[in-house]
C-alpha atoms as a PDB file:
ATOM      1  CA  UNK A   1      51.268 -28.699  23.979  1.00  0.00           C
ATOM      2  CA  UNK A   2      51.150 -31.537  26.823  1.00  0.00           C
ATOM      3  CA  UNK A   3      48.675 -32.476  29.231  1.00  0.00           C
ATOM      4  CA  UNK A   4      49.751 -29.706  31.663  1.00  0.00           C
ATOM      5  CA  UNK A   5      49.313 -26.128  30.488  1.00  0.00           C
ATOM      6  CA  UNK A   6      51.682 -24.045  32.192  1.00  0.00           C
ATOM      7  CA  UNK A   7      51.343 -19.574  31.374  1.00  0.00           C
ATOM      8  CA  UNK A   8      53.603 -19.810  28.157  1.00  0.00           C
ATOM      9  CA  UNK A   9      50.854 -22.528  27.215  1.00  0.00           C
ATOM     10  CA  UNK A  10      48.053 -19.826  28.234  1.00  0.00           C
ATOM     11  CA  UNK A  11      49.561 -17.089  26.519  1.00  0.00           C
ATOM     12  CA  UNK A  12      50.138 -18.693  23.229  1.00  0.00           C
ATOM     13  CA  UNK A  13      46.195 -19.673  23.598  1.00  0.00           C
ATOM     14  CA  UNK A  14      45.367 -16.620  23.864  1.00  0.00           C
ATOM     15  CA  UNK A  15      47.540 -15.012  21.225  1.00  0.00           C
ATOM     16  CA  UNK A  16      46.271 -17.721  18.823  1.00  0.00           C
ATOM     17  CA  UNK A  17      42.548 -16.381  19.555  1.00  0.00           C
ATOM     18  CA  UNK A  18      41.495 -19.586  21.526  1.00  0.00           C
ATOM     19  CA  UNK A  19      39.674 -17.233  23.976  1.00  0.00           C
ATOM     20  CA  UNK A  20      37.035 -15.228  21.759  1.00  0.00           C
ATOM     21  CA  UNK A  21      34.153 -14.220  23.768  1.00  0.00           C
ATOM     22  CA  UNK A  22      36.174 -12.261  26.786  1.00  0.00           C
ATOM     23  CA  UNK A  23      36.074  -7.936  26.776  1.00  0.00           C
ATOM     24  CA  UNK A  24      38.889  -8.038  28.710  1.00  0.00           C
ATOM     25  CA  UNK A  25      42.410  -8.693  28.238  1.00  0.00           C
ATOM     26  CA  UNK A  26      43.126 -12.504  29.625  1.00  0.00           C
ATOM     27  CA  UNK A  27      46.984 -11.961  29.824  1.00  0.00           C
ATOM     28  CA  UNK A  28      46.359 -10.353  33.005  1.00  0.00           C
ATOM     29  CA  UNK A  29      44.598 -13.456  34.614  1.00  0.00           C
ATOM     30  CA  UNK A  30      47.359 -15.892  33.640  1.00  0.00           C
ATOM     31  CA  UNK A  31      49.305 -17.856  36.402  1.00  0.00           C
ATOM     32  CA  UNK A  32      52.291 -20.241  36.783  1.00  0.00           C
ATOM     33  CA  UNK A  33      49.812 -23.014  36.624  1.00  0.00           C
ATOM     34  CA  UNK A  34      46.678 -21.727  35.804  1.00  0.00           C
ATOM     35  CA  UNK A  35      44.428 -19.002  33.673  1.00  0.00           C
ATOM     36  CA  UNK A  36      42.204 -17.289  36.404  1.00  0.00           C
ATOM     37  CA  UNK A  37      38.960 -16.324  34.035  1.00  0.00           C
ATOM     38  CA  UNK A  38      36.605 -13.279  35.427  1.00  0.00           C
ATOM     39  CA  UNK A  39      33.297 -13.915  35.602  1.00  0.00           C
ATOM     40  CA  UNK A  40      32.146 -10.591  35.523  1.00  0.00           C
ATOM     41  CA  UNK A  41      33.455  -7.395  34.534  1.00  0.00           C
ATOM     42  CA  UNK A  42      32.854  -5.968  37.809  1.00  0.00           C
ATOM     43  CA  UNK A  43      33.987  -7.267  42.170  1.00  0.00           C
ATOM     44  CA  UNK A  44      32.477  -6.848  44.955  1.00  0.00           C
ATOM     45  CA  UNK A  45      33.476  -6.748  48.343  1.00  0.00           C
ATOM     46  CA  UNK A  46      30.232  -8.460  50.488  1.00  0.00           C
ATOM     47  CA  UNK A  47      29.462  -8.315  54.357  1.00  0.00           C
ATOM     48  CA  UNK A  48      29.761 -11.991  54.473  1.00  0.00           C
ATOM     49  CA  UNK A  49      29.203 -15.618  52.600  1.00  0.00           C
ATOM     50  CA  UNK A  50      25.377 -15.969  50.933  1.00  0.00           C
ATOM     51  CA  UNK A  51      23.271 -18.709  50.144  1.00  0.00           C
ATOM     52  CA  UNK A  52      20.994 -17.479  48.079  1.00  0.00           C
ATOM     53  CA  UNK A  53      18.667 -20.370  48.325  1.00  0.00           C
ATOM     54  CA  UNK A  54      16.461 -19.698  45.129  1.00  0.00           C
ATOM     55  CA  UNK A  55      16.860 -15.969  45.092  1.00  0.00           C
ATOM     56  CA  UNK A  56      18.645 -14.020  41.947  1.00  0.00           C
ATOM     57  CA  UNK A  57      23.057 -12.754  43.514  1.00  0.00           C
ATOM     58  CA  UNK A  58      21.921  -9.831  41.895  1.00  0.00           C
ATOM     59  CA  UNK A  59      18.697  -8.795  43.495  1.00  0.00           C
ATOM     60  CA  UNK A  60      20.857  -9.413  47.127  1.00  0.00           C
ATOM     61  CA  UNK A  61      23.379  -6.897  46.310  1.00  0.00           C
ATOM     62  CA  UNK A  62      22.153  -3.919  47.417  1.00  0.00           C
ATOM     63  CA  UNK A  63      21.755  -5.472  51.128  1.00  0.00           C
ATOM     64  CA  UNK A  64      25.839  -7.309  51.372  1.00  0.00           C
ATOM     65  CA  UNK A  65      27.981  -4.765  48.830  1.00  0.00           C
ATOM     66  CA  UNK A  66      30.241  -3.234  51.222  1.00  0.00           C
ATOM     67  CA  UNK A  67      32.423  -1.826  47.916  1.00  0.00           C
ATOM     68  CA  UNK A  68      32.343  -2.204  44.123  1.00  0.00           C
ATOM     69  CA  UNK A  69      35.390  -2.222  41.875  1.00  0.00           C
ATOM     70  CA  UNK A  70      36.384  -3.420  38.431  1.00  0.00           C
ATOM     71  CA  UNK A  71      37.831  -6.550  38.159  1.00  0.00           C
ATOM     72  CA  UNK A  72      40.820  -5.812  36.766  1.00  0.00           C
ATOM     73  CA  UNK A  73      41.810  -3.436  39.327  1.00  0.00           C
ATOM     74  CA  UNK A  74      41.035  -6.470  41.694  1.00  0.00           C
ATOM     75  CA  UNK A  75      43.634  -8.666  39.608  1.00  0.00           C
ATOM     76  CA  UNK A  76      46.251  -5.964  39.693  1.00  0.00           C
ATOM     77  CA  UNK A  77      46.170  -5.403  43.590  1.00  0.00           C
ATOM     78  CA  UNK A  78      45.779  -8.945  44.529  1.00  0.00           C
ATOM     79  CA  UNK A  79      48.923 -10.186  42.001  1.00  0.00           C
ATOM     80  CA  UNK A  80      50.896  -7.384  43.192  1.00  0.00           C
END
């Protein structure tokens, strides 16, 4: 491998088990250039950018989630 990883790069990581601690299947999230990780198993559409200035994302979501899908379906739309 050289100092750039490009998606064969990625993939082979992957394949080779490099990536242990993911539910999800990480060949979806490679790029060209770049392996996209989820953070969470789940997206969310919000009403608008938050700064949650010492206040728990999660407790906030009830008041901003204008949707909720998982975050593979999100990959799948937005990369097709």
């Amino acid at each position: 491998m050289s100092g750039v990883l490009v998606d064969k790069d990625f993939l082979e990581m992957i394949d080779c088990g490099n990536f242990t601690k993911f539910e999800v299947d990480l060949k979806s999230y490679v790029q060209p250039a770049s392996l996209d990780l989820p953070l969470s198993s789940k997206c969310y559409l919000v009403k608008d950018k938050i700064l949650p200035f010492g206040q728990d994302i999660e407790s906030l979501l009830p008041s901003i989630v204008l949707s909720e899908a998982s975050s593979l379906l999100f990959v799948l739309l937005w990369t097709h």
